[in-house]
PDB file of N, CA and C in Angstrom:
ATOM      1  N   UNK A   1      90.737  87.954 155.204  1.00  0.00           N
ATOM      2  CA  UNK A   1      91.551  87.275 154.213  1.00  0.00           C
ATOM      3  C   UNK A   1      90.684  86.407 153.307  1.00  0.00           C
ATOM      4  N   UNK A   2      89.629  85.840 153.883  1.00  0.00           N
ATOM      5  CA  UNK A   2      88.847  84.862 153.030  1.00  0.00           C
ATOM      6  C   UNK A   2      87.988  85.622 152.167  1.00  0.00           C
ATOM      7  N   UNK A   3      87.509  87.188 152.662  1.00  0.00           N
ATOM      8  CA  UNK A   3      86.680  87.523 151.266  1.00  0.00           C
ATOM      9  C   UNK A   3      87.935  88.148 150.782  1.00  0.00           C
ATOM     10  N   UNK A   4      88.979  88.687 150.580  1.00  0.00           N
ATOM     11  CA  UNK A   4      90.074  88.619 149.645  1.00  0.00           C
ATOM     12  C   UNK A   4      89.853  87.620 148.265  1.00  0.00           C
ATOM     13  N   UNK A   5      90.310  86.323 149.058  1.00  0.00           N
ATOM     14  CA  UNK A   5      90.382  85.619 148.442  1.00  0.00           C
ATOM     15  C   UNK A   5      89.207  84.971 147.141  1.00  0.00           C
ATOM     16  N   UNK A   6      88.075  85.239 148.217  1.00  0.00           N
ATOM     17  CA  UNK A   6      86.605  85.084 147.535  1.00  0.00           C
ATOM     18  C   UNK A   6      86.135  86.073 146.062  1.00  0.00           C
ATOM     19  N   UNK A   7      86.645  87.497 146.734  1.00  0.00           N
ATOM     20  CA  UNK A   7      86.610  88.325 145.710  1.00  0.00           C
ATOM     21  C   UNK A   7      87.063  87.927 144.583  1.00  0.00           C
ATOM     22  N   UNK A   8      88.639  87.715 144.608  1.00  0.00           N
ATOM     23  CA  UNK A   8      89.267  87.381 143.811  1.00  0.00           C
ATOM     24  C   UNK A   8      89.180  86.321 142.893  1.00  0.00           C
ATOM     25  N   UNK A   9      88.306  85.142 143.700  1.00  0.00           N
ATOM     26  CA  UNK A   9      87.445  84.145 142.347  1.00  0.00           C
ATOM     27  C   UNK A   9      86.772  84.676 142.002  1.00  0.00           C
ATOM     28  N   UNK A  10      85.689  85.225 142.234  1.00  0.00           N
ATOM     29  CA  UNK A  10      84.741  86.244 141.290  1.00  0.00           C
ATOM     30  C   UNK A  10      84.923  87.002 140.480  1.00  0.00           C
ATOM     31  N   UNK A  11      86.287  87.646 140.790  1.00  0.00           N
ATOM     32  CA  UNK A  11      86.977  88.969 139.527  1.00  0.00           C
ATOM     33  C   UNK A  11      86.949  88.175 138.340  1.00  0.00           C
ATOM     34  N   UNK A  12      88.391  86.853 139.105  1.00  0.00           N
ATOM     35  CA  UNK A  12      89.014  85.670 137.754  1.00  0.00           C
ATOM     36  C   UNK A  12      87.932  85.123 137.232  1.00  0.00           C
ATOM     37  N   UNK A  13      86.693  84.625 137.767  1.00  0.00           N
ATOM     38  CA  UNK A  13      86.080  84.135 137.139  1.00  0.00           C
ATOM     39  C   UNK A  13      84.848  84.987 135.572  1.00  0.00           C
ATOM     40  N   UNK A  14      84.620  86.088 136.455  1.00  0.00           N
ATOM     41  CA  UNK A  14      84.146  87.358 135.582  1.00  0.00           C
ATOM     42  C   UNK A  14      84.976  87.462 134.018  1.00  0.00           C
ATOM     43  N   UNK A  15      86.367  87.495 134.334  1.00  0.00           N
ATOM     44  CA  UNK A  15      87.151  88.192 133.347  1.00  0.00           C
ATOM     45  C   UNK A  15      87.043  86.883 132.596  1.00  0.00           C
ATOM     46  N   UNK A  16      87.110  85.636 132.892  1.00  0.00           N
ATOM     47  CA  UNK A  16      87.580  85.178 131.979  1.00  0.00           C
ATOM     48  C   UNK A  16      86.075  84.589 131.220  1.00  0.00           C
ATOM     49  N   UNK A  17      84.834  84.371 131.891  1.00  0.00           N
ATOM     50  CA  UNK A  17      83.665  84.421 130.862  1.00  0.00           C
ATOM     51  C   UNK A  17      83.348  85.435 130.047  1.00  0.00           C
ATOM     52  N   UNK A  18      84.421  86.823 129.980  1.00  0.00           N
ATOM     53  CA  UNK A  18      83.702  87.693 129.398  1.00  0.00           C
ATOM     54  C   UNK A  18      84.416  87.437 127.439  1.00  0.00           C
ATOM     55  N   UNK A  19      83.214  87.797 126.863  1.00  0.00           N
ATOM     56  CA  UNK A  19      83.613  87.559 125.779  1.00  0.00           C
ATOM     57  C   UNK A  19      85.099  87.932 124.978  1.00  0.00           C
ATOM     58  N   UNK A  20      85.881  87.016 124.066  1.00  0.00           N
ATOM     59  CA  UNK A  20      86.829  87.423 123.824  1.00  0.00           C
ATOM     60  C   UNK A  20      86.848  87.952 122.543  1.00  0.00           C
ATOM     61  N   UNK A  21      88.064  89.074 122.545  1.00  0.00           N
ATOM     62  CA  UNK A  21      88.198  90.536 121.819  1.00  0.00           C
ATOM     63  C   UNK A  21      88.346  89.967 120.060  1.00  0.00           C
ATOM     64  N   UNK A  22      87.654  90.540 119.529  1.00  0.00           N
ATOM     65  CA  UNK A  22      87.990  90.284 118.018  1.00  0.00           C
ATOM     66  C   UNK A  22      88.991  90.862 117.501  1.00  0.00           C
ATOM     67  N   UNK A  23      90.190  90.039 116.562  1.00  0.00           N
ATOM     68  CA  UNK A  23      90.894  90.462 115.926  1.00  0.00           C
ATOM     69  C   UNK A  23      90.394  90.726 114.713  1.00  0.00           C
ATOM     70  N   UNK A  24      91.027  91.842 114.048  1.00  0.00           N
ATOM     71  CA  UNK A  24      90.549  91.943 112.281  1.00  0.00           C
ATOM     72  C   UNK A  24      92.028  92.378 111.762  1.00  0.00           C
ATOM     73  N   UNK A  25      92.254  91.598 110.369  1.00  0.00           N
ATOM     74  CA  UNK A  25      93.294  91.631 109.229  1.00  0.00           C
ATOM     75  C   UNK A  25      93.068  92.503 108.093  1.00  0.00           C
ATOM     76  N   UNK A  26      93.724  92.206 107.367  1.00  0.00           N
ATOM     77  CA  UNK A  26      93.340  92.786 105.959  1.00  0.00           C
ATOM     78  C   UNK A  26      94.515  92.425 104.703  1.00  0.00           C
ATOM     79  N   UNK A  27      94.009  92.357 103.582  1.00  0.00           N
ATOM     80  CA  UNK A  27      95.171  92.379 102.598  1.00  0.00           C
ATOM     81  C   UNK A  27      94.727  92.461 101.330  1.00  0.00           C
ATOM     82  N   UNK A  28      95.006  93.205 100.766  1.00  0.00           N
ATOM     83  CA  UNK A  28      94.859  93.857  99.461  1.00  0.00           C
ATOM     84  C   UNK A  28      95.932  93.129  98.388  1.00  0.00           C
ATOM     85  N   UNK A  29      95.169  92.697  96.975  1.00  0.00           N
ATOM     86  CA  UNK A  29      97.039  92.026  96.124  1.00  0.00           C
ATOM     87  C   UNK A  29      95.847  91.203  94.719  1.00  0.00           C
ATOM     88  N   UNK A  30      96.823  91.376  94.406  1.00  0.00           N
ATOM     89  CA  UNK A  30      96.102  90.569  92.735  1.00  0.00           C
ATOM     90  C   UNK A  30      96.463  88.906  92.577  1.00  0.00           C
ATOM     91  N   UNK A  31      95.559  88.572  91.987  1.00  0.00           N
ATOM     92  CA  UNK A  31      95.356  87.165  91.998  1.00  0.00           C
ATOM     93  C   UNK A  31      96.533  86.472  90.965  1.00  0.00           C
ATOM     94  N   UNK A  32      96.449  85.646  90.493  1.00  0.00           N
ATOM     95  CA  UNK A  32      97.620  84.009  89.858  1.00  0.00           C
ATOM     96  C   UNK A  32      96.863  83.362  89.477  1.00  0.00           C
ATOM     97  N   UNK A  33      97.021  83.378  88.133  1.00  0.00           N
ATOM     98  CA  UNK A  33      96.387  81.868  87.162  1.00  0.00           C
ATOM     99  C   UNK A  33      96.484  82.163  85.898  1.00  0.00           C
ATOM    100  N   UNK A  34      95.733  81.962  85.121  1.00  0.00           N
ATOM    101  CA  UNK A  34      95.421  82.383  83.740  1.00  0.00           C
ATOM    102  C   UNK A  34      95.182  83.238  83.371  1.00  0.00           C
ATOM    103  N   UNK A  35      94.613  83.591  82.508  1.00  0.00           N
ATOM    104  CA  UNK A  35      93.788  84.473  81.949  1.00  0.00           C
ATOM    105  C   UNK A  35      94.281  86.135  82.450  1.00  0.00           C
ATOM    106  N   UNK A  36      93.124  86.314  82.942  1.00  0.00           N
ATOM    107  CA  UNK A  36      93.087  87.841  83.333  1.00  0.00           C
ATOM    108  C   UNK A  36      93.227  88.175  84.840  1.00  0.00           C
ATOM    109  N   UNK A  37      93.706  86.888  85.371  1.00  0.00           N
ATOM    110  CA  UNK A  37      94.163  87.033  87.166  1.00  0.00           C
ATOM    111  C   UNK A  37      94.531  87.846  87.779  1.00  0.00           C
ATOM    112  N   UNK A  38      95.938  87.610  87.080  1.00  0.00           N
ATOM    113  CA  UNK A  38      97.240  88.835  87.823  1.00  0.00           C
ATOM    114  C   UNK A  38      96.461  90.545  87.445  1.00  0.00           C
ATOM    115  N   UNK A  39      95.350  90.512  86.786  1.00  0.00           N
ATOM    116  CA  UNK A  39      94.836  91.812  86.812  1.00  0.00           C
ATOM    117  C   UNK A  39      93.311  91.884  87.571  1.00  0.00           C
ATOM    118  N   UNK A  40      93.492  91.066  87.795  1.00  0.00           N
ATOM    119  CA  UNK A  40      92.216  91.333  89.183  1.00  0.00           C
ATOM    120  C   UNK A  40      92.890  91.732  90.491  1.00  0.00           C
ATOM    121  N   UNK A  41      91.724  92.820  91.433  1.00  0.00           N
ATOM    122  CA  UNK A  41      92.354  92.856  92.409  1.00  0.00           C
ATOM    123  C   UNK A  41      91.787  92.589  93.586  1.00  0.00           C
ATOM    124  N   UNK A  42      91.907  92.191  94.655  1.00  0.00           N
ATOM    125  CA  UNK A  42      91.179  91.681  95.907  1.00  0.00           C
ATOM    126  C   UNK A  42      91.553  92.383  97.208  1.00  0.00           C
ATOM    127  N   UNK A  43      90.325  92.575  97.710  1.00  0.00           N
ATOM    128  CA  UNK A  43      90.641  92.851  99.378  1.00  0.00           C
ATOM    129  C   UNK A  43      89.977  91.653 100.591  1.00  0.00           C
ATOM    130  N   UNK A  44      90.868  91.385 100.862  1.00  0.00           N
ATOM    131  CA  UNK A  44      90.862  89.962 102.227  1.00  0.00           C
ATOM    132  C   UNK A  44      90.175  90.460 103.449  1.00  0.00           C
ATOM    133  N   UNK A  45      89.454  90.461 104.188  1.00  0.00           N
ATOM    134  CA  UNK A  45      89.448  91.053 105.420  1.00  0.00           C
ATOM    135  C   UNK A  45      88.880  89.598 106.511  1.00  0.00           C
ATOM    136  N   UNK A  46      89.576  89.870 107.462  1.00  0.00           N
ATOM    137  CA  UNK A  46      89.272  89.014 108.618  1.00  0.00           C
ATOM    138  C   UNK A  46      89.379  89.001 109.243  1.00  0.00           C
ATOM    139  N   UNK A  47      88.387  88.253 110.279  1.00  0.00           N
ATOM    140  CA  UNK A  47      88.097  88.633 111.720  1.00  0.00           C
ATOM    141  C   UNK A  47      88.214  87.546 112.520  1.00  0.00           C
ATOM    142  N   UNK A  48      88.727  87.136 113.587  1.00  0.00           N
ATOM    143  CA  UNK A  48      89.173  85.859 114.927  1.00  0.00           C
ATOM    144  C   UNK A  48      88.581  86.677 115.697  1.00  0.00           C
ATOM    145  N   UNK A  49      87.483  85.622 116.280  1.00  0.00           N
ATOM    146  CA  UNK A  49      87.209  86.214 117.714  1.00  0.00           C
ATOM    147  C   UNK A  49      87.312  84.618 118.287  1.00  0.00           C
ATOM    148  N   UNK A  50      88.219  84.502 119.157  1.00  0.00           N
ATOM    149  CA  UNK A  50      88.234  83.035 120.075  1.00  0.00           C
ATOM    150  C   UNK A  50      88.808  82.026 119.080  1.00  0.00           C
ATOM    151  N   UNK A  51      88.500  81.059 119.062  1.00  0.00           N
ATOM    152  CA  UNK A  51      89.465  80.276 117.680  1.00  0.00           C
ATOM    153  C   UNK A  51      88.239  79.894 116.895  1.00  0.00           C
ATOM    154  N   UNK A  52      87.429  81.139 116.521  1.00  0.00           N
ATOM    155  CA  UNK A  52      86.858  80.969 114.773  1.00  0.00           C
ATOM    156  C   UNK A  52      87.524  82.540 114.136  1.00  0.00           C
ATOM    157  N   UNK A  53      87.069  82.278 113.031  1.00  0.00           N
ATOM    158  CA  UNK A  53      87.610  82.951 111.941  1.00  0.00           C
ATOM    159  C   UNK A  53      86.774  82.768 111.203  1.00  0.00           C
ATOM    160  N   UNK A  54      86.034  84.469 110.289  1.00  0.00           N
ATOM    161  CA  UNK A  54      85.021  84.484 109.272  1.00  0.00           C
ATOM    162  C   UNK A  54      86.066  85.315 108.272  1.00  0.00           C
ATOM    163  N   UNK A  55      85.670  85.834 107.424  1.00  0.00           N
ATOM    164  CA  UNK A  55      85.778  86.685 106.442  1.00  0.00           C
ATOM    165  C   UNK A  55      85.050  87.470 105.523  1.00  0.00           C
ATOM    166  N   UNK A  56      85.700  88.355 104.717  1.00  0.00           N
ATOM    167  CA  UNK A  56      84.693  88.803 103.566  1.00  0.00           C
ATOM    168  C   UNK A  56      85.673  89.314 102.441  1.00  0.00           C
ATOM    169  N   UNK A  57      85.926  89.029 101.354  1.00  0.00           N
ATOM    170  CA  UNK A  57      86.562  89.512 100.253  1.00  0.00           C
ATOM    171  C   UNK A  57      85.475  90.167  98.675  1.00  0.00           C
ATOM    172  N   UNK A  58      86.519  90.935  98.438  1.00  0.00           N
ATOM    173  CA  UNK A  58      85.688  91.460  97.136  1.00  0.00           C
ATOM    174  C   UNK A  58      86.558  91.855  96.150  1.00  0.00           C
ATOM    175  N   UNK A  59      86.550  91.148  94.788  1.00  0.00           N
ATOM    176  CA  UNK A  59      87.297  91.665  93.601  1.00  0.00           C
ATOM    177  C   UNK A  59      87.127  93.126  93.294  1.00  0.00           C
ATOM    178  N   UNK A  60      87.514  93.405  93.120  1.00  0.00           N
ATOM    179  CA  UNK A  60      87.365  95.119  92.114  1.00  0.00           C
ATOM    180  C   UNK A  60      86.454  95.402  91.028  1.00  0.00           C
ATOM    181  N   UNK A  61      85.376  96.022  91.761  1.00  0.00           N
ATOM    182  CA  UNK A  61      83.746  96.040  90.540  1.00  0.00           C
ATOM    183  C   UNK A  61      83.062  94.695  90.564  1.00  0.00           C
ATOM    184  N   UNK A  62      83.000  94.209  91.623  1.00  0.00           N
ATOM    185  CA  UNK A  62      82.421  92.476  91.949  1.00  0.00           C
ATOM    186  C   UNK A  62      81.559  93.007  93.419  1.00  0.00           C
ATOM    187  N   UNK A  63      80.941  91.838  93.540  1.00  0.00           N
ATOM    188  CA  UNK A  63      79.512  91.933  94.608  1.00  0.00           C
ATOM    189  C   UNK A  63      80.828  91.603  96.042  1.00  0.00           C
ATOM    190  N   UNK A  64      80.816  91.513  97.430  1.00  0.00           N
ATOM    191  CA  UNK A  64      81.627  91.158  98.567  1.00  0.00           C
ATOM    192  C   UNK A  64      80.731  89.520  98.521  1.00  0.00           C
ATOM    193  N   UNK A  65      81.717  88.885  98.575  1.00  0.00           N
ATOM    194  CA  UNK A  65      81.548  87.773  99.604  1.00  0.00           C
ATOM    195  C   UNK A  65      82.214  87.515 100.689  1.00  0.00           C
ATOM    196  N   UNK A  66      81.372  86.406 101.397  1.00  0.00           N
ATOM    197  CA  UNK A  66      82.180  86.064 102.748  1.00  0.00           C
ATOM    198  C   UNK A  66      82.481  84.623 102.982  1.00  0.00           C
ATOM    199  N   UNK A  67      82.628  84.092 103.786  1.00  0.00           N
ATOM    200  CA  UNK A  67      82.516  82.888 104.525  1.00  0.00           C
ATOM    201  C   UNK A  67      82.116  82.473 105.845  1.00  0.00           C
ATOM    202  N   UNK A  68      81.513  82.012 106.385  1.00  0.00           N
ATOM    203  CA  UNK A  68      81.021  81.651 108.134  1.00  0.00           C
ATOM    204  C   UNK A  68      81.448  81.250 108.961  1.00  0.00           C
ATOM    205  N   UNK A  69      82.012  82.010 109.991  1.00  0.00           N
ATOM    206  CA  UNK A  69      82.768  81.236 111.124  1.00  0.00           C
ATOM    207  C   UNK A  69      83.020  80.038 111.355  1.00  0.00           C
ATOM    208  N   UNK A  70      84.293  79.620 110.902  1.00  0.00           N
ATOM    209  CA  UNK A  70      84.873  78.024 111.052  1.00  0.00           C
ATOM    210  C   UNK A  70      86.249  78.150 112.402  1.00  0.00           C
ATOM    211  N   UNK A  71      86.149  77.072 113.021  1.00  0.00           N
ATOM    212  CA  UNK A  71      87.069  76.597 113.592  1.00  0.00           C
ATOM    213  C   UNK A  71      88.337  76.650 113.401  1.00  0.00           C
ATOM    214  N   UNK A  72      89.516  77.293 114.066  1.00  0.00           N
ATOM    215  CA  UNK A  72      91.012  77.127 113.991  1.00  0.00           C
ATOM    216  C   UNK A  72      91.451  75.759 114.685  1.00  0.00           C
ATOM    217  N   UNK A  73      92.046  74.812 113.818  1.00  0.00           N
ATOM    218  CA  UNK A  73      92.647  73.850 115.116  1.00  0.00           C
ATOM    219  C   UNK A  73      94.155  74.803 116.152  1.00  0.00           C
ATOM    220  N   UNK A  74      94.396  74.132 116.878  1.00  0.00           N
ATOM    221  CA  UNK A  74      95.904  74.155 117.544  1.00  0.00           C
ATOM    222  C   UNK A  74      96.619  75.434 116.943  1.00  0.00           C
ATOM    223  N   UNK A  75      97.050  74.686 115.885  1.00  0.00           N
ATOM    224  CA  UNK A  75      98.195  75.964 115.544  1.00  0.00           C
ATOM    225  C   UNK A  75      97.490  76.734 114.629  1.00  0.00           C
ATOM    226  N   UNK A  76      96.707  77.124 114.613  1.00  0.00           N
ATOM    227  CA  UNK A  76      95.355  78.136 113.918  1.00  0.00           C
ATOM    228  C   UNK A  76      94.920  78.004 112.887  1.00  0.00           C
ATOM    229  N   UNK A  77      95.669  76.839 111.965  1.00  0.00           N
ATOM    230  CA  UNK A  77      95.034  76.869 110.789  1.00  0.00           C
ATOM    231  C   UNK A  77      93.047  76.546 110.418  1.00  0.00           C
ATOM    232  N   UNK A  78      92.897  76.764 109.362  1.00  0.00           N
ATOM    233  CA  UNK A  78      91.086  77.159 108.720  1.00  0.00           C
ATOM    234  C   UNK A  78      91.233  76.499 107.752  1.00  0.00           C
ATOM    235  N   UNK A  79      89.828  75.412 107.356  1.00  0.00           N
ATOM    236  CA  UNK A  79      89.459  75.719 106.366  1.00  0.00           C
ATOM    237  C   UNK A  79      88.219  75.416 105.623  1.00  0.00           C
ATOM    238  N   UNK A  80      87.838  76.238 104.932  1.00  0.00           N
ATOM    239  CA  UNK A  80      86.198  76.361 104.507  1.00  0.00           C
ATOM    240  C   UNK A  80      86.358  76.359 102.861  1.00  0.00           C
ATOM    241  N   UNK A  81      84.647  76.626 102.950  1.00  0.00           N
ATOM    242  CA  UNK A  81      84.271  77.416 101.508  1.00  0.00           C
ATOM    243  C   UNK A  81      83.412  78.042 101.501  1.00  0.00           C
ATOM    244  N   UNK A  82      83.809  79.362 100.069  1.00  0.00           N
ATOM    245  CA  UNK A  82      82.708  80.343 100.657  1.00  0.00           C
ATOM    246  C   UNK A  82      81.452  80.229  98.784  1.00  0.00           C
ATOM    247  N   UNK A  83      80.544  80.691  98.601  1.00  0.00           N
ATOM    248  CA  UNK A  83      79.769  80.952  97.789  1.00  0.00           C
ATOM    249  C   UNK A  83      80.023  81.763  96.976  1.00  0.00           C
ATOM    250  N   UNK A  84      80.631  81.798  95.463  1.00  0.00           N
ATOM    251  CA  UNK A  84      80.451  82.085  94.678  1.00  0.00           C
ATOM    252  C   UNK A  84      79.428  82.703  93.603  1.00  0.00           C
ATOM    253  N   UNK A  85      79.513  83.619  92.766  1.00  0.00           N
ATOM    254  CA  UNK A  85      78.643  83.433  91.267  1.00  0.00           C
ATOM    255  C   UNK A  85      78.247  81.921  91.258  1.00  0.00           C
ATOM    256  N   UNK A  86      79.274  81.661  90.290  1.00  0.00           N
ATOM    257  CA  UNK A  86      79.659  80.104  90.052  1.00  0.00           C
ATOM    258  C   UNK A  86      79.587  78.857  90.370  1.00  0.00           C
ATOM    259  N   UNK A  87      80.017  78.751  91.801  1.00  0.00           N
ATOM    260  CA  UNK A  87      80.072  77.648  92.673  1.00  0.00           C
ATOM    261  C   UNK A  87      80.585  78.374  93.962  1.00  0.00           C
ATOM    262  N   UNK A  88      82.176  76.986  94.204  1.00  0.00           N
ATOM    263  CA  UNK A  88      82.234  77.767  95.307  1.00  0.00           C
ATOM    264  C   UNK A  88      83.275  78.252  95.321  1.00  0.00           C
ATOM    265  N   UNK A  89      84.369  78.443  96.370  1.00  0.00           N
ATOM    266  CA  UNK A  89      86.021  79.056  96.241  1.00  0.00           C
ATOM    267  C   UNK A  89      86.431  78.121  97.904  1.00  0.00           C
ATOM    268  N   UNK A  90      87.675  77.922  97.653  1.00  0.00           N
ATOM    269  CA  UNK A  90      88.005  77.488  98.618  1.00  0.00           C
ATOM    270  C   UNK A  90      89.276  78.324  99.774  1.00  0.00           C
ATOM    271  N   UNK A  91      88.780  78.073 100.987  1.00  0.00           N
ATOM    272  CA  UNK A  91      89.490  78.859 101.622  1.00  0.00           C
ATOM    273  C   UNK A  91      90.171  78.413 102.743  1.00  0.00           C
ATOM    274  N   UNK A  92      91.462  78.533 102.740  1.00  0.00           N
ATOM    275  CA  UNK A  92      92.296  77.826 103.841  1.00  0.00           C
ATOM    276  C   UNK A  92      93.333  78.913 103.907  1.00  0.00           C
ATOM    277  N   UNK A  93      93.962  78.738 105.219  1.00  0.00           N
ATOM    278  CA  UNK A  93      94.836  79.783 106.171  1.00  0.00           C
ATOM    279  C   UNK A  93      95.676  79.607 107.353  1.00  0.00           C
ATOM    280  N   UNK A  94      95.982  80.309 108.136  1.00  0.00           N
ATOM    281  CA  UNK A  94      96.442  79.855 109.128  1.00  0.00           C
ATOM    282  C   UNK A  94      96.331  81.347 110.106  1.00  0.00           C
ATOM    283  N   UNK A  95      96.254  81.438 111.193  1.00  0.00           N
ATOM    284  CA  UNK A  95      95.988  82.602 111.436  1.00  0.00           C
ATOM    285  C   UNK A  95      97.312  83.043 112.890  1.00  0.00           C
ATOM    286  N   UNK A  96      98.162  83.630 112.638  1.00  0.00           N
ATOM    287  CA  UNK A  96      99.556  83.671 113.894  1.00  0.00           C
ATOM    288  C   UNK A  96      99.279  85.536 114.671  1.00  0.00           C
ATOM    289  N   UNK A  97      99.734  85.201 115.904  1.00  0.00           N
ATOM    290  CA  UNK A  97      99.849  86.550 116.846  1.00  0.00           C
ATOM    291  C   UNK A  97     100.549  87.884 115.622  1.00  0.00           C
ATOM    292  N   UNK A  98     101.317  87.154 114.544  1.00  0.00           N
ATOM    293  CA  UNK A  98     101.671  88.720 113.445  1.00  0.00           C
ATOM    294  C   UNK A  98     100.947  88.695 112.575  1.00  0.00           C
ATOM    295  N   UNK A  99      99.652  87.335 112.221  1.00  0.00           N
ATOM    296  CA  UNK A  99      98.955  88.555 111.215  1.00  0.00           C
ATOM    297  C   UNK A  99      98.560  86.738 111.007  1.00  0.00           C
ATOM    298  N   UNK A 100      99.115  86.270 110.039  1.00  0.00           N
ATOM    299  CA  UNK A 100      98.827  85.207 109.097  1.00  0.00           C
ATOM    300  C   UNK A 100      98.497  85.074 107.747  1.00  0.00           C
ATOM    301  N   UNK A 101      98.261  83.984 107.313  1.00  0.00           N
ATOM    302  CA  UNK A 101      97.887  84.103 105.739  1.00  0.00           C
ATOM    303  C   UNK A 101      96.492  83.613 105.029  1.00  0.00           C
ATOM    304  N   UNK A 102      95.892  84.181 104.022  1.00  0.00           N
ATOM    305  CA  UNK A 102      94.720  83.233 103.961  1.00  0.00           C
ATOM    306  C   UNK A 102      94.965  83.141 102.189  1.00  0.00           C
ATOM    307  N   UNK A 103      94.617  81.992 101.726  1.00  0.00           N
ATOM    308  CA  UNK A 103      94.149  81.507 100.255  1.00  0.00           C
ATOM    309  C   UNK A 103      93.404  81.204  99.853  1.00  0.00           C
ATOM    310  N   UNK A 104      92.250  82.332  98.970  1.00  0.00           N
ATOM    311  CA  UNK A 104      91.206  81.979  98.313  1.00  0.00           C
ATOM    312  C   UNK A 104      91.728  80.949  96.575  1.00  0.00           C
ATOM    313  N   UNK A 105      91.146  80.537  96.543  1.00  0.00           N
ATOM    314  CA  UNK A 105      91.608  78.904  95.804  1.00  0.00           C
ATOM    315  C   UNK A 105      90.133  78.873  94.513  1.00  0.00           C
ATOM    316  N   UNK A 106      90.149  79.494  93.130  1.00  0.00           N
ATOM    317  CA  UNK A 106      88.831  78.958  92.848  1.00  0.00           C
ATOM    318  C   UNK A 106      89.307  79.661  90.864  1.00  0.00           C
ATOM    319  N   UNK A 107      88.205  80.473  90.814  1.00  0.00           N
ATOM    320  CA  UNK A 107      88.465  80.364  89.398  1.00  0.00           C
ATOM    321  C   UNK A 107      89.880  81.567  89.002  1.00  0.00           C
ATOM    322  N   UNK A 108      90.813  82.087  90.221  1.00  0.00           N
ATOM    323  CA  UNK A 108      91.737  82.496  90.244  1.00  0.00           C
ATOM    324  C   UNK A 108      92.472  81.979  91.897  1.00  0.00           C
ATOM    325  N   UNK A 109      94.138  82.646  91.462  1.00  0.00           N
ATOM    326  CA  UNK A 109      94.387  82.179  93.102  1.00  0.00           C
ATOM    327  C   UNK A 109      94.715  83.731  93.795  1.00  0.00           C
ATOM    328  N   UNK A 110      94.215  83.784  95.099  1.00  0.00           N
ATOM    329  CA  UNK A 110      94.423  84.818  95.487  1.00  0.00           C
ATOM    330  C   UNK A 110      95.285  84.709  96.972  1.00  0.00           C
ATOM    331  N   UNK A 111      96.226  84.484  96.871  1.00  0.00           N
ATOM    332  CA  UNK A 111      97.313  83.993  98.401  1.00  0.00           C
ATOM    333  C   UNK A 111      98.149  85.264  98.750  1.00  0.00           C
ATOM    334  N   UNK A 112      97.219  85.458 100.071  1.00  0.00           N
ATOM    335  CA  UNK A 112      97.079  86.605 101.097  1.00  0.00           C
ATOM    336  C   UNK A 112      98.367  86.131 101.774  1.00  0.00           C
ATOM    337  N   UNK A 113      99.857  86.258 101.647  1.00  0.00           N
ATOM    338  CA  UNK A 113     100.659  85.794 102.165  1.00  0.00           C
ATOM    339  C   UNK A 113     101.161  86.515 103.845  1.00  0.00           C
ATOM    340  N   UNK A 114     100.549  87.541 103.778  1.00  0.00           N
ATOM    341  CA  UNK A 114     100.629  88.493 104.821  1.00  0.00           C
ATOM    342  C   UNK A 114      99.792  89.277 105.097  1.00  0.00           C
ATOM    343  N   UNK A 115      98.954  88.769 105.786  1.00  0.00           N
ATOM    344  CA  UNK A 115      97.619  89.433 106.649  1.00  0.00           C
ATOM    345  C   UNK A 115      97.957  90.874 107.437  1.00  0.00           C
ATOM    346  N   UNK A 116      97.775  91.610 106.974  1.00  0.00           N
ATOM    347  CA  UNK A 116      98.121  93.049 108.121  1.00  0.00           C
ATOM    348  C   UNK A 116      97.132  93.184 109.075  1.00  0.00           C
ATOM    349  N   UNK A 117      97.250  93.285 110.392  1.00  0.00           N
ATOM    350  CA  UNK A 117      96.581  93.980 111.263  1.00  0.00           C
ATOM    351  C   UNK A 117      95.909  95.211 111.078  1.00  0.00           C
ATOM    352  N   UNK A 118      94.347  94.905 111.592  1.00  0.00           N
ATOM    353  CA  UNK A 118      93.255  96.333 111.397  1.00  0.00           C
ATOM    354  C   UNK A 118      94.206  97.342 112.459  1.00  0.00           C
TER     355      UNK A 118
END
C-alpha cells in the first residue's frame, strides 16, 4: 500500500512539473480610425503558454511584428507594447477558456474582439 501511495506522489508530482500546453488564437479584421484604417487588414495570432501571452501580427503587404511574453494577472488580462516602424503600438487583452480579445492601439485601432482558437 505504501509504494501505491509513493508511486502516486511521483506520477502527481511528474505531471504537474511538466511543462504547460500552449494555447494559440487567431483573428483576422480591419482596423478603425482615420484615414485609410478601415482598409487595412490584420492578422492577430497568439499564443498562452501558463499565464504569459506573446504574439505576432501583420498588416497586409507590411513586415510581422510581435510582442514578448508578458504576464496575465487573475482574470487574464495583458498588457504590453510591441515595436513599430514608427514607435510603438500598444497592446492590451484579456485572454478567457473561449478565445478572448486583444487591441492593438497605435497609428490605427485594430480590436480583435473575438480571438478564434488555432
Amino acid at each position: 500500500m505504501r509504494a501505491v501511495i509513493a508511486c502516486s506522489v511521483v506520477i502527481a508530482g511528474l505531471l504537474s512539473a511538466a511543462p504547460a500546453l500552449a494555447q494559440s488564437y487567431t483573428w483576422t479584421g480591419y482596423g478603425a480610425g482615420q484615414y485609410n484604417c478601415p482598409r487595412y487588414k490584420m492578422t492577430i495570432d497568439v499564443t498562452v503558454t501558463g499565464n504569459q501571452v506573446s504574439g505576432t501580427f501583420m498588416q497586409e503587404g507590411r513586415t510581422q511584428r510581435s510582442w514578448a511574453p508578458v504576464a496575465m494577472d487573475g482574470g487574464g488580462n495583458f498588457r504590453t507594447t510591441a515595436k513599430v516602424q514608427d514607435g510603438n503600438m500598444k497592446v492590451s487583452g484579456r485572454i478567457t477558456p473561449a478565445g478572448g480579445n486583444v487591441l492593438l492601439d497605435g497609428y490605427c485601432k485594430f480590436d480583435a474582439k473575438q480571438l478564434t482558437k488555432k
